[in-house]
PDB file of N, CA and C in Angstrom:
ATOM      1  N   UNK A   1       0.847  -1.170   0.000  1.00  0.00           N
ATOM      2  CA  UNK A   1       0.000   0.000   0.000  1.00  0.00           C
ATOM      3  C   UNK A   1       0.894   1.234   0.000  1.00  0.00           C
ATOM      4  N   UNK A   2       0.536   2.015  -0.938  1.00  0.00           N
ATOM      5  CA  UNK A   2       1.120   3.629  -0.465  1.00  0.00           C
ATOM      6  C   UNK A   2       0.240   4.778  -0.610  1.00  0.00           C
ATOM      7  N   UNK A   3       1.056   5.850  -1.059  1.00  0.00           N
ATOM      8  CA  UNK A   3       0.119   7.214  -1.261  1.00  0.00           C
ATOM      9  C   UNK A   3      -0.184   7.429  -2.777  1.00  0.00           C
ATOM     10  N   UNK A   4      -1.515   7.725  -3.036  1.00  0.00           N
ATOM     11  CA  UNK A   4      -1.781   7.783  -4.488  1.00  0.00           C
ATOM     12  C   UNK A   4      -2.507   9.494  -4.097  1.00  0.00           C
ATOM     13  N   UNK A   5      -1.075   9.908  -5.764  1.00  0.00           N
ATOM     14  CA  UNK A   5      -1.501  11.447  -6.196  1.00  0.00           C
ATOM     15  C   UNK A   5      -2.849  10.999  -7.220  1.00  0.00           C
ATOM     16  N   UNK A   6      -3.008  12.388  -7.040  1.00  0.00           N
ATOM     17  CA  UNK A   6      -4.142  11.972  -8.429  1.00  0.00           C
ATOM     18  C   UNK A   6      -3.829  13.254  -9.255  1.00  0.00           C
ATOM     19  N   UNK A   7      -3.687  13.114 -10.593  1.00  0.00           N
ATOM     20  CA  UNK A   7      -3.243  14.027 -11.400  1.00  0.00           C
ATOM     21  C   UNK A   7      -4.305  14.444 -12.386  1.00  0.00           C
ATOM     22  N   UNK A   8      -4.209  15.493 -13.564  1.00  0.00           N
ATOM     23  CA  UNK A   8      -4.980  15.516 -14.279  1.00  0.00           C
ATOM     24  C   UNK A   8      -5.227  14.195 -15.640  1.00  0.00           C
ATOM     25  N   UNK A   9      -3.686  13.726 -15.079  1.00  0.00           N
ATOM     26  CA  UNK A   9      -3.820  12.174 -16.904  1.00  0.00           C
ATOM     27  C   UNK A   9      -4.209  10.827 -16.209  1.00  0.00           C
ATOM     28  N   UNK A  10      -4.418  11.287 -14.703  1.00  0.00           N
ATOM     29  CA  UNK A  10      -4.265   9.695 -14.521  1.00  0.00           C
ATOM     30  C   UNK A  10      -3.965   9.862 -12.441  1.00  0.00           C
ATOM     31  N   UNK A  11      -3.703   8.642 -11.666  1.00  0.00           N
ATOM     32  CA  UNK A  11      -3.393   8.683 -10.356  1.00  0.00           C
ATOM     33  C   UNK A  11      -1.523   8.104 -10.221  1.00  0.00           C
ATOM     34  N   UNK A  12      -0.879   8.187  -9.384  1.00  0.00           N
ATOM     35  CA  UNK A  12       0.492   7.998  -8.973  1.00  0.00           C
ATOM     36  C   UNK A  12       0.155   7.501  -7.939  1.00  0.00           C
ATOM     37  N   UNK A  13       0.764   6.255  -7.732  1.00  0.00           N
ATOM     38  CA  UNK A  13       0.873   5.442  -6.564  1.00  0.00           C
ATOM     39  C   UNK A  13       2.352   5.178  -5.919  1.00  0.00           C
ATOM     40  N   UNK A  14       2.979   5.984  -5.163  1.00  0.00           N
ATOM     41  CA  UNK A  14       4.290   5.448  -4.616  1.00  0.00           C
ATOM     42  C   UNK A  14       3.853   4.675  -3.406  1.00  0.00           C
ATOM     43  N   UNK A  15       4.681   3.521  -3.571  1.00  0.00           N
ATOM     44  CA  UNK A  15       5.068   2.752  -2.351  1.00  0.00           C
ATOM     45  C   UNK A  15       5.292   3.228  -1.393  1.00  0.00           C
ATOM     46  N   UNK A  16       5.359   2.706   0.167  1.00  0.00           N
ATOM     47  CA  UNK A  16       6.065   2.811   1.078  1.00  0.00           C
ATOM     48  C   UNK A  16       7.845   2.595   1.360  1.00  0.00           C
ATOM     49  N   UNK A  17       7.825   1.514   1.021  1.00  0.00           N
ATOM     50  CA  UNK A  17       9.307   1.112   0.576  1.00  0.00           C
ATOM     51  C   UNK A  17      10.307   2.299  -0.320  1.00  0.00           C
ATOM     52  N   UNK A  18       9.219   2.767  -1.165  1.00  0.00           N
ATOM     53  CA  UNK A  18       9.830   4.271  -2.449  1.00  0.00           C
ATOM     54  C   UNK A  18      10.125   5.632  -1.061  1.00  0.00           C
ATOM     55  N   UNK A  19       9.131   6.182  -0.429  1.00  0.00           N
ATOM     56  CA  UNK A  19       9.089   7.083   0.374  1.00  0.00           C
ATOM     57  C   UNK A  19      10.109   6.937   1.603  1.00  0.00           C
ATOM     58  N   UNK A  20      10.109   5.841   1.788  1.00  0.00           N
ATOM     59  CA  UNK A  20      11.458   5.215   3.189  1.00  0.00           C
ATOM     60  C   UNK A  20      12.750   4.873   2.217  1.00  0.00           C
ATOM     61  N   UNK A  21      12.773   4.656   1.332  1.00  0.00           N
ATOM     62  CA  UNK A  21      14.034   4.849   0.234  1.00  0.00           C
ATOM     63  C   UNK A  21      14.910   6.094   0.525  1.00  0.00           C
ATOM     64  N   UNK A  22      13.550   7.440  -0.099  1.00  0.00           N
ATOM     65  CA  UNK A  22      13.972   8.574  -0.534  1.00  0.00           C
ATOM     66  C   UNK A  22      14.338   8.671   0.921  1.00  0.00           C
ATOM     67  N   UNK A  23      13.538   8.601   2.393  1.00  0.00           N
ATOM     68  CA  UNK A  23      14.091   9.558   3.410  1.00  0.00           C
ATOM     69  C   UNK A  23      14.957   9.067   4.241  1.00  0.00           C
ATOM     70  N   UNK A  24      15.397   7.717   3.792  1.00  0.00           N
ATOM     71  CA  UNK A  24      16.949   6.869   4.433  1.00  0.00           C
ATOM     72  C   UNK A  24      18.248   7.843   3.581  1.00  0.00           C
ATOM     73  N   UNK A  25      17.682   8.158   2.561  1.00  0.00           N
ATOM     74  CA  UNK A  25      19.468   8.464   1.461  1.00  0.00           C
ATOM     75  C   UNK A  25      19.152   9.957   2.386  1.00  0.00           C
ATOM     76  N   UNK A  26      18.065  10.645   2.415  1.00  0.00           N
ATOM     77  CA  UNK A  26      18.766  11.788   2.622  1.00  0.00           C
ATOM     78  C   UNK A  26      18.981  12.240   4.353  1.00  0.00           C
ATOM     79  N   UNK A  27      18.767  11.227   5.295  1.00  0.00           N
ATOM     80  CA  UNK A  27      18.941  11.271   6.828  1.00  0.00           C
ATOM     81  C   UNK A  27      20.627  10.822   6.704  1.00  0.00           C
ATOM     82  N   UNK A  28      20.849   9.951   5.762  1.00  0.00           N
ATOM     83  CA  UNK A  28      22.445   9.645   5.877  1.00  0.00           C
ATOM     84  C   UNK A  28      22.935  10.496   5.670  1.00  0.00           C
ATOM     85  N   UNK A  29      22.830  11.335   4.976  1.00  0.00           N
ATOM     86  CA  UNK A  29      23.637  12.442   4.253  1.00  0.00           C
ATOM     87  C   UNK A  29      24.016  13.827   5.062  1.00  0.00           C
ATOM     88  N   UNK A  30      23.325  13.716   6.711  1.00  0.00           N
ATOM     89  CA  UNK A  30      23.170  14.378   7.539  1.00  0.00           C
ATOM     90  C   UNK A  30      24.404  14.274   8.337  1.00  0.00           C
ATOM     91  N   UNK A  31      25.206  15.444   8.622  1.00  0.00           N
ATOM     92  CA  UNK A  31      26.395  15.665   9.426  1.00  0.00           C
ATOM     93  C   UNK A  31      25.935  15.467  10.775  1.00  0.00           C
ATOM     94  N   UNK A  32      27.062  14.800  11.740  1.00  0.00           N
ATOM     95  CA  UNK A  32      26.549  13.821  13.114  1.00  0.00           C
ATOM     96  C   UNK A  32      26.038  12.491  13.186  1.00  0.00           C
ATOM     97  N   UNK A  33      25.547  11.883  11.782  1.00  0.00           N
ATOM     98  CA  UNK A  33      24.625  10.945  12.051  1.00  0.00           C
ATOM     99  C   UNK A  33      25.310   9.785  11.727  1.00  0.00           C
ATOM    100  N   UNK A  34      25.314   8.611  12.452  1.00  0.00           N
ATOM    101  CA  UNK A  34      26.594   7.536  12.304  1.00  0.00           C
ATOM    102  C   UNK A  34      26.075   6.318  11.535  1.00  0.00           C
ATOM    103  N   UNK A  35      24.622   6.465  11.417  1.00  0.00           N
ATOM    104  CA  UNK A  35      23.738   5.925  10.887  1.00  0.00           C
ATOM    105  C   UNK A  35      22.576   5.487  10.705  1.00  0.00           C
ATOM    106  N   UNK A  36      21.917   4.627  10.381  1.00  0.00           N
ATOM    107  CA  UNK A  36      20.169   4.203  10.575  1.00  0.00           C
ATOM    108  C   UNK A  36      20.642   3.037  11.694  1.00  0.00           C
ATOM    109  N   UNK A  37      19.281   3.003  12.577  1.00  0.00           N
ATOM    110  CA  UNK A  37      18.739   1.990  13.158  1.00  0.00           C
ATOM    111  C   UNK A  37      18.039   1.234  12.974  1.00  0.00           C
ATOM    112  N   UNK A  38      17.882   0.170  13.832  1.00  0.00           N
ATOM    113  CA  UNK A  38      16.764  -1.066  13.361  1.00  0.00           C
ATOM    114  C   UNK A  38      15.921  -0.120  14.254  1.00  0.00           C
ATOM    115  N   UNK A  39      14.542  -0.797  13.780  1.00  0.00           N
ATOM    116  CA  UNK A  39      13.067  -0.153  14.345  1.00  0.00           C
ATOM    117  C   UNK A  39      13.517  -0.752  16.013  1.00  0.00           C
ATOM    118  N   UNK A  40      13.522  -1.869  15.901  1.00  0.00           N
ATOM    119  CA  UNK A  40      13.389  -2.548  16.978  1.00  0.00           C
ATOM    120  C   UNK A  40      14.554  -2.801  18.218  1.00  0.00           C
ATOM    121  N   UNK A  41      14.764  -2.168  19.518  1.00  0.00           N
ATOM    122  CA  UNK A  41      15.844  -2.498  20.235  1.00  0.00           C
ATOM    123  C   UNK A  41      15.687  -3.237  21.508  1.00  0.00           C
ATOM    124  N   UNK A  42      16.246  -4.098  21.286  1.00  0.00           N
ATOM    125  CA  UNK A  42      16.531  -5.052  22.308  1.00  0.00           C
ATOM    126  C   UNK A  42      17.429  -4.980  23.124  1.00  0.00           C
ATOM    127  N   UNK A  43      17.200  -4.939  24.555  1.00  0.00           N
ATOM    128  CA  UNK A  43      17.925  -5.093  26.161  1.00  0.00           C
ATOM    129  C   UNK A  43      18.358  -3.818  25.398  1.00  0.00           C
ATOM    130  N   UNK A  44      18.162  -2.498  25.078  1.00  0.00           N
ATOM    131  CA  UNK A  44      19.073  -1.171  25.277  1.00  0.00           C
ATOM    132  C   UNK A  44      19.886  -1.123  23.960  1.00  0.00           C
ATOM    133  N   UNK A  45      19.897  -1.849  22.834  1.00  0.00           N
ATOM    134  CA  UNK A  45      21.002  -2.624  22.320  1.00  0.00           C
ATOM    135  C   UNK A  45      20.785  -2.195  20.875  1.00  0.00           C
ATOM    136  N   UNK A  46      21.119  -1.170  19.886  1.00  0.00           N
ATOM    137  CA  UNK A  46      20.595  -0.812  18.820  1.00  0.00           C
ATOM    138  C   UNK A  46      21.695  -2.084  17.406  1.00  0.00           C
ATOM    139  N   UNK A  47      20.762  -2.076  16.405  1.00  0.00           N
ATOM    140  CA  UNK A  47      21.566  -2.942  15.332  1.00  0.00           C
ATOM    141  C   UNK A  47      21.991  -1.694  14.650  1.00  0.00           C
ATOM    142  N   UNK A  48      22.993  -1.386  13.751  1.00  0.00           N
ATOM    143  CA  UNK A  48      23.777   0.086  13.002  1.00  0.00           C
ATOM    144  C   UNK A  48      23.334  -0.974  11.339  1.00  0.00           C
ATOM    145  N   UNK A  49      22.538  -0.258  10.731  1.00  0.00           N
ATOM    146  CA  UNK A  49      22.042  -0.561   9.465  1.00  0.00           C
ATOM    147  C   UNK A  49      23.359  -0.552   8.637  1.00  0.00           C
ATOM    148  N   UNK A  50      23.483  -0.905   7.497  1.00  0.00           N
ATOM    149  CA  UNK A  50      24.321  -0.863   6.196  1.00  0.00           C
ATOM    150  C   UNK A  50      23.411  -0.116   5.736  1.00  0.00           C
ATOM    151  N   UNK A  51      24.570   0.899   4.271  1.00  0.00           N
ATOM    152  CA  UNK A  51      23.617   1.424   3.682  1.00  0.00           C
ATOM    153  C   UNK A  51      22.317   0.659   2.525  1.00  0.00           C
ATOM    154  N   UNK A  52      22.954  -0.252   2.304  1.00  0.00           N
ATOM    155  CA  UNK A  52      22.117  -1.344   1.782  1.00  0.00           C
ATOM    156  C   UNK A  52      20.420  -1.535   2.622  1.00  0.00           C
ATOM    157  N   UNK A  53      20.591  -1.090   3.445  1.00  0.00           N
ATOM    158  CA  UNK A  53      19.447  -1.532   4.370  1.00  0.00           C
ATOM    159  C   UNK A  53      19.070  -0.518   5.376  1.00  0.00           C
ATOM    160  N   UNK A  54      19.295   1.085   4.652  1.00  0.00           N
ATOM    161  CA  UNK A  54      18.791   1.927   5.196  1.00  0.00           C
ATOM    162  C   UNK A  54      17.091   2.139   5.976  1.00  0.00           C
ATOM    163  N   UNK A  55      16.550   1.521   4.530  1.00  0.00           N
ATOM    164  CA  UNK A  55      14.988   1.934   4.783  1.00  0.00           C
ATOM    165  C   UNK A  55      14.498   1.339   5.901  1.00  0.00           C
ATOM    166  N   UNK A  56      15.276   0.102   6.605  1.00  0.00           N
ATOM    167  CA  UNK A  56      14.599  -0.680   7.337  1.00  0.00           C
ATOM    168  C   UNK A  56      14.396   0.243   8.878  1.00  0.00           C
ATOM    169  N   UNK A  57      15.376   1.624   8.769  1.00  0.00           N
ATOM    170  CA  UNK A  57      15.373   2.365   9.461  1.00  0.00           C
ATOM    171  C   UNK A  57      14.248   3.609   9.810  1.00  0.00           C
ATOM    172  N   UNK A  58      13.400   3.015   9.015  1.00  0.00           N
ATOM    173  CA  UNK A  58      12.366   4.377   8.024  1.00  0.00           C
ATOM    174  C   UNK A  58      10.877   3.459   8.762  1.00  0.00           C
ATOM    175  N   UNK A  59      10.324   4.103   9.323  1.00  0.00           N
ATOM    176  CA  UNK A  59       8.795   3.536   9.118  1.00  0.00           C
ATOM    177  C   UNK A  59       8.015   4.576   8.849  1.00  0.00           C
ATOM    178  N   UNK A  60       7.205   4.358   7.667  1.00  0.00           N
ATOM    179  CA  UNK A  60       6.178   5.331   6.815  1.00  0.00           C
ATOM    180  C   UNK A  60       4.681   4.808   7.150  1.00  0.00           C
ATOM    181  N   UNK A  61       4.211   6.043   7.719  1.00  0.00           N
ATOM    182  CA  UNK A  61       3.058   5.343   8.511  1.00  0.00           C
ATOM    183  C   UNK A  61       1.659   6.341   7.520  1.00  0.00           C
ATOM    184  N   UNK A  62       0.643   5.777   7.283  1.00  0.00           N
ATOM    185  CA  UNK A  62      -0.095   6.616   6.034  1.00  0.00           C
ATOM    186  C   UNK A  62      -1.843   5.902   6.682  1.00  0.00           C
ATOM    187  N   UNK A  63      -2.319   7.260   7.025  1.00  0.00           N
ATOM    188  CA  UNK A  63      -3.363   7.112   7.883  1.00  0.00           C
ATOM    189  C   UNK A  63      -4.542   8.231   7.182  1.00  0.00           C
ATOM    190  N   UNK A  64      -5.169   8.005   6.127  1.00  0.00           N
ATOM    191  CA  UNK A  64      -5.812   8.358   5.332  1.00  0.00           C
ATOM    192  C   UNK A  64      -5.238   9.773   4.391  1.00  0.00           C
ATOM    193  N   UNK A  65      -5.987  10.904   4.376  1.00  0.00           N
ATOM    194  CA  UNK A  65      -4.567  11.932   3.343  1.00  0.00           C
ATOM    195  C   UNK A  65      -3.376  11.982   4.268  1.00  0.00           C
ATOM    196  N   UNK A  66      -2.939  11.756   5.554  1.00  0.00           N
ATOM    197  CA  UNK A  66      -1.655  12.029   6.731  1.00  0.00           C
ATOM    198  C   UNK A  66      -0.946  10.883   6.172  1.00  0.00           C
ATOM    199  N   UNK A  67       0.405  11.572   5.962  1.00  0.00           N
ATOM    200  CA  UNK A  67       1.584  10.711   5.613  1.00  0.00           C
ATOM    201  C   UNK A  67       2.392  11.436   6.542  1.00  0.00           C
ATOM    202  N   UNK A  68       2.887  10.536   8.019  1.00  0.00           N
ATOM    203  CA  UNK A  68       4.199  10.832   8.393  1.00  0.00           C
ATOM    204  C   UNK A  68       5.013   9.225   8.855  1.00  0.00           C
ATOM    205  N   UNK A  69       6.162  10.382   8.628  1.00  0.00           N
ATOM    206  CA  UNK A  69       7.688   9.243   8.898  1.00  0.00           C
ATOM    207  C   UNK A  69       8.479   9.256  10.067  1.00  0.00           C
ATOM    208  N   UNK A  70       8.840   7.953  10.452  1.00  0.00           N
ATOM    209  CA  UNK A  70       9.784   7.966  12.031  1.00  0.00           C
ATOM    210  C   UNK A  70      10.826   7.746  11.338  1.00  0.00           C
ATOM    211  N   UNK A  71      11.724   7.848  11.914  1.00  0.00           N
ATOM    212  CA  UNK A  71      13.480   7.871  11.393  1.00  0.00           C
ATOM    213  C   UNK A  71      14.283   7.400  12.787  1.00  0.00           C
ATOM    214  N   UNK A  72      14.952   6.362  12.274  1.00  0.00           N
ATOM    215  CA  UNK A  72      15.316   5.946  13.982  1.00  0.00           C
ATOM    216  C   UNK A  72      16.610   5.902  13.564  1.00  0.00           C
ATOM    217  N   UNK A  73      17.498   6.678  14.796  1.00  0.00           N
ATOM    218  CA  UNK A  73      18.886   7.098  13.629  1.00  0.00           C
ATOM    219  C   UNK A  73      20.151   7.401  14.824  1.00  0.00           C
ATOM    220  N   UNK A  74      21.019   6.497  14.831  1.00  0.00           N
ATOM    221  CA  UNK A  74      22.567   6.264  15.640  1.00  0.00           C
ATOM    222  C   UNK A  74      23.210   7.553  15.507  1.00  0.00           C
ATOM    223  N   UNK A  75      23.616   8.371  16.594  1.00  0.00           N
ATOM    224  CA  UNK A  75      24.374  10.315  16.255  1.00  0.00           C
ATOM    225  C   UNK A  75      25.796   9.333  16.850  1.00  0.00           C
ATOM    226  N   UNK A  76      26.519  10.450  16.513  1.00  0.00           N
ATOM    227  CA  UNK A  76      27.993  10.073  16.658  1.00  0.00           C
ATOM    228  C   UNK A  76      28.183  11.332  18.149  1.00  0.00           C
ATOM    229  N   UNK A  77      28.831  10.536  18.681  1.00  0.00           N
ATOM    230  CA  UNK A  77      29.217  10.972  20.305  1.00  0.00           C
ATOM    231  C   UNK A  77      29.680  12.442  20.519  1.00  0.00           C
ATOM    232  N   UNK A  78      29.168  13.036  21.485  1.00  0.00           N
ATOM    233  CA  UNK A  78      30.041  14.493  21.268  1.00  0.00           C
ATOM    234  C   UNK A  78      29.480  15.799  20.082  1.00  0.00           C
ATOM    235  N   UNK A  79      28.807  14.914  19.625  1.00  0.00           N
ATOM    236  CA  UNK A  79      27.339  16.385  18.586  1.00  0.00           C
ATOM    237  C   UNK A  79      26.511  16.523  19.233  1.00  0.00           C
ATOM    238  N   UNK A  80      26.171  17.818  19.192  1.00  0.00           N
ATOM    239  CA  UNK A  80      24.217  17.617  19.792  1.00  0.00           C
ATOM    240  C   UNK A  80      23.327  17.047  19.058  1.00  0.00           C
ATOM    241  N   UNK A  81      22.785  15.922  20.047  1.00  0.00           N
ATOM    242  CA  UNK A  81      21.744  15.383  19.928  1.00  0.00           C
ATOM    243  C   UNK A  81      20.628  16.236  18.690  1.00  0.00           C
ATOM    244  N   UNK A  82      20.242  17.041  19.458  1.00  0.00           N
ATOM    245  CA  UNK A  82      18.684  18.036  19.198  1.00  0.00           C
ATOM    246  C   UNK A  82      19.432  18.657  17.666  1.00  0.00           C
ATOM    247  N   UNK A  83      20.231  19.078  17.524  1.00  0.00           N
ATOM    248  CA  UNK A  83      20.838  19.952  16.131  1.00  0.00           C
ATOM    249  C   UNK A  83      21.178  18.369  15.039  1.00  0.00           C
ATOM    250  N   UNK A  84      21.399  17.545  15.379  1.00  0.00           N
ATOM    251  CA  UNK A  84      21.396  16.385  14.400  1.00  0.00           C
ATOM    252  C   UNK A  84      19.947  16.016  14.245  1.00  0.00           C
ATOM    253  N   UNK A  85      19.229  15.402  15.091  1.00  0.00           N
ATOM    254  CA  UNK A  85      17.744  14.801  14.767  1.00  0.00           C
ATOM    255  C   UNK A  85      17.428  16.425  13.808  1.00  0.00           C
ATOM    256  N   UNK A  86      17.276  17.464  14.138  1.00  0.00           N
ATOM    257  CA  UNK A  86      16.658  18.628  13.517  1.00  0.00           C
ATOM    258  C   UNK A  86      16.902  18.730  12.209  1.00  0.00           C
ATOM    259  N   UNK A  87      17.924  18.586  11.687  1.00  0.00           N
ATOM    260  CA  UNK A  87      18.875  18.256  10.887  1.00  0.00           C
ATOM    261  C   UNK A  87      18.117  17.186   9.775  1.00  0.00           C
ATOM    262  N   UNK A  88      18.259  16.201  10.632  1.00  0.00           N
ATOM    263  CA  UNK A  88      17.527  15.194   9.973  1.00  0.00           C
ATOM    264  C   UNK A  88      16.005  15.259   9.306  1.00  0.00           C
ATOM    265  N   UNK A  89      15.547  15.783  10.353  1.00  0.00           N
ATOM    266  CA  UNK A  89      14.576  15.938  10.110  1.00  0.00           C
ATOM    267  C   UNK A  89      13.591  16.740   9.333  1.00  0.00           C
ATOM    268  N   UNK A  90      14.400  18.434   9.259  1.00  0.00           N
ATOM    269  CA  UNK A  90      14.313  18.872   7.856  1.00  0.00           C
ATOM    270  C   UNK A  90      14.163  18.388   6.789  1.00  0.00           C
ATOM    271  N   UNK A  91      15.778  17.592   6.228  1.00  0.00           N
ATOM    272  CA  UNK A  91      16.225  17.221   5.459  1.00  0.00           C
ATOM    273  C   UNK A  91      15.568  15.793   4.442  1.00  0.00           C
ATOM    274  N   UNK A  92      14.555  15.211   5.360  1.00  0.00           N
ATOM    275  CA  UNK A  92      13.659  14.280   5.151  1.00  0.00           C
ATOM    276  C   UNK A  92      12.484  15.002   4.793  1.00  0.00           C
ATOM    277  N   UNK A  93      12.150  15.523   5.520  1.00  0.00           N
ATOM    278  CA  UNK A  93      10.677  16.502   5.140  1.00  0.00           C
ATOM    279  C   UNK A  93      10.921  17.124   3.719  1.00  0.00           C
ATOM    280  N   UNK A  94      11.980  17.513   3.676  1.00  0.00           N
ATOM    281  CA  UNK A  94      12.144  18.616   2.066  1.00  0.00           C
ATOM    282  C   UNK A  94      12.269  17.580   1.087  1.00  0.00           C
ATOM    283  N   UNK A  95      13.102  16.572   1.082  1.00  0.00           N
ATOM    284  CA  UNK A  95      13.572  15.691   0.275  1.00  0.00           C
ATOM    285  C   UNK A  95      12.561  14.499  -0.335  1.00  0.00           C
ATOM    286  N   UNK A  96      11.447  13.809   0.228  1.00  0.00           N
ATOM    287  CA  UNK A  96      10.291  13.528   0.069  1.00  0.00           C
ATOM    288  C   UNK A  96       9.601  14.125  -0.165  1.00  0.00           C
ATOM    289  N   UNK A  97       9.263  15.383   0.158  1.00  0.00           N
ATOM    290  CA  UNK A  97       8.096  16.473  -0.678  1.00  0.00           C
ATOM    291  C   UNK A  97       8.410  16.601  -1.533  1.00  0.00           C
ATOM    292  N   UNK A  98       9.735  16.994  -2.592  1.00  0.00           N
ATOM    293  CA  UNK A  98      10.730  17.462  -3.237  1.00  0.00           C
ATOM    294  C   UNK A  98      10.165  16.645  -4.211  1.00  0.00           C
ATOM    295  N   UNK A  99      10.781  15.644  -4.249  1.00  0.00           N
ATOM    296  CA  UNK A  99      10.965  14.272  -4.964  1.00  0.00           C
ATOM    297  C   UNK A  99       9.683  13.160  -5.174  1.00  0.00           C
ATOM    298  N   UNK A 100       8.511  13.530  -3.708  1.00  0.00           N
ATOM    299  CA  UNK A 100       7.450  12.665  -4.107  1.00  0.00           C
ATOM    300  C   UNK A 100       6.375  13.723  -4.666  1.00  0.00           C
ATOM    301  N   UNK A 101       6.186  14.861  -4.022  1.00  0.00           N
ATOM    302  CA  UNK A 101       5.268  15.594  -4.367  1.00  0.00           C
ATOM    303  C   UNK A 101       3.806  15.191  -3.204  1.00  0.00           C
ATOM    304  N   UNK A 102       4.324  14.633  -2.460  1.00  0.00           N
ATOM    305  CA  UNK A 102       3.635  13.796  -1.079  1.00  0.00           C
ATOM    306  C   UNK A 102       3.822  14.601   0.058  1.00  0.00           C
ATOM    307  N   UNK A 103       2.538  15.269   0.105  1.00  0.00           N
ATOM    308  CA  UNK A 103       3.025  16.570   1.607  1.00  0.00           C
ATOM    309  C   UNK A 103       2.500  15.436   3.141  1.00  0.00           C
ATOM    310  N   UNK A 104       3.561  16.076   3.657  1.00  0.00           N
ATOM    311  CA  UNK A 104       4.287  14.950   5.041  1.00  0.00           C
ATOM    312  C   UNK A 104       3.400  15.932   5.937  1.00  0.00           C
ATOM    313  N   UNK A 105       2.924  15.166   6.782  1.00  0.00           N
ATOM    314  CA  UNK A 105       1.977  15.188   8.338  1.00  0.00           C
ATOM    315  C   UNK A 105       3.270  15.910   9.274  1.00  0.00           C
ATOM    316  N   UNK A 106       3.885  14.351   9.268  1.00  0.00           N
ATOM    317  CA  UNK A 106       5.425  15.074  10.565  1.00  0.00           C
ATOM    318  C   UNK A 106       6.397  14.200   9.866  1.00  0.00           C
ATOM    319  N   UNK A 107       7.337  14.298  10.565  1.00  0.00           N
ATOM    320  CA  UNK A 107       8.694  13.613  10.950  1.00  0.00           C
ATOM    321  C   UNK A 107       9.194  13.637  11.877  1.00  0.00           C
ATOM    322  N   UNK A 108       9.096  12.201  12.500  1.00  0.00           N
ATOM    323  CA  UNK A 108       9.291  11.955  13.599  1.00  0.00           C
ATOM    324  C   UNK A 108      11.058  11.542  14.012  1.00  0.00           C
ATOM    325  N   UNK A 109      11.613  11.818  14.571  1.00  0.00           N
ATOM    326  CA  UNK A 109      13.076  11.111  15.152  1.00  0.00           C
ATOM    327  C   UNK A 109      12.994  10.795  16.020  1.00  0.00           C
ATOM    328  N   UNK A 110      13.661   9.134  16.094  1.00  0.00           N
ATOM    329  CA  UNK A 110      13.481   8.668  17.387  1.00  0.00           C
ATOM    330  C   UNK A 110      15.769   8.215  17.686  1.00  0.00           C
ATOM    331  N   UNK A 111      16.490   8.453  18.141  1.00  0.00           N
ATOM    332  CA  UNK A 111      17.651   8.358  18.369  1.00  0.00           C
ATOM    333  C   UNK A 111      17.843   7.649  19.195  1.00  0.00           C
ATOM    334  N   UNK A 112      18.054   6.196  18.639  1.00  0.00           N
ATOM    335  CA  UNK A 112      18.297   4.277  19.533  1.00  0.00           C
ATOM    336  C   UNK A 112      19.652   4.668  19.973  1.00  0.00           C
ATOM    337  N   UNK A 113      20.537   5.388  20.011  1.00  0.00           N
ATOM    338  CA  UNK A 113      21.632   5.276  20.441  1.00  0.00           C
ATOM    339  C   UNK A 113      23.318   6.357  20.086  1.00  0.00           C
ATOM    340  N   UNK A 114      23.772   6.383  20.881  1.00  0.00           N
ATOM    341  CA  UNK A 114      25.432   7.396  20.777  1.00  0.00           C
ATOM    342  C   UNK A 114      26.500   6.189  20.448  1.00  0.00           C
ATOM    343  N   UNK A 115      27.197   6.530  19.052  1.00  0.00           N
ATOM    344  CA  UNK A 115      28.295   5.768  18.809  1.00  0.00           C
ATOM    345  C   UNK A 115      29.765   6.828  18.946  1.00  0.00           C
ATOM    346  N   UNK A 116      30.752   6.214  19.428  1.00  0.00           N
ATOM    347  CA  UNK A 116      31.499   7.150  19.423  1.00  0.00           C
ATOM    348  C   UNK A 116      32.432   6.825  18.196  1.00  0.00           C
ATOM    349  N   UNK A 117      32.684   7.758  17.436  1.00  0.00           N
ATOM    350  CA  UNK A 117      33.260   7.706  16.083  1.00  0.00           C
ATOM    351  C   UNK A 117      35.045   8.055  15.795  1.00  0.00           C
ATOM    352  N   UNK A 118      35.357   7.026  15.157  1.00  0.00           N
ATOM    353  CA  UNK A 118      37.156   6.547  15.330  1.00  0.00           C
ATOM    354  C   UNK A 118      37.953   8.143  14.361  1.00  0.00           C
TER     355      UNK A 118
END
């Protein structure tokens, strides 16, 4: 299931998987951020995504015209917290509107964890 535009030639249906695509490439691309998270953390314990497997970091949640996105996302030690998620979170909002033409509810950040970076 995803979000369907409706145009004057016809309707556009992007995926979910398409929309958590677009807002994994551009949360990486975010200074501070060490990487995506798994949705899910166990005993305290975050998994650090490959970029291969960004989106799994992405949940796109679509609750009649409301399309918003959580972003669950590893900061590197010693940045602020609040100026990276913000960061992020812009940068997802613009970049999916941009590119889907899909106006976003929110964007949510949720930050599983501090890596300290070599």
């Amino acid at each position: 299931m995803g979000n369907i535009l409706q145009t004057e030639y016809g309707k556009i249906t992007i995926s979910k998987d398409v929309i958590a695509s677009i807002a994994g490439s551009a949360a990486v691309e975010c200074y501070g951020l060490v990487g995506m998270a798994s949705q899910k953390l166990q005993d305290g314990i975050y998994e650090l995504l490959g970029r291969e497997a960004i989106k799994k970091g992405i949940q796109v949640n679509i609750d009649e015209d409301k399309v918003s996105i959580d972003v669950y996302i590893v900061v590197g030690y010693g940045t602020k917290i609040n100026e990276v998620a913000h960061n992020v979170m812009e940068r997802v909002y613009y970049n999916v509107q941009k590119l889907t033409g899909i106006p976003l509810d929110s964007v949510n950040i949720i930050v599983q964890g501090v890596k300290v970076v070599d």
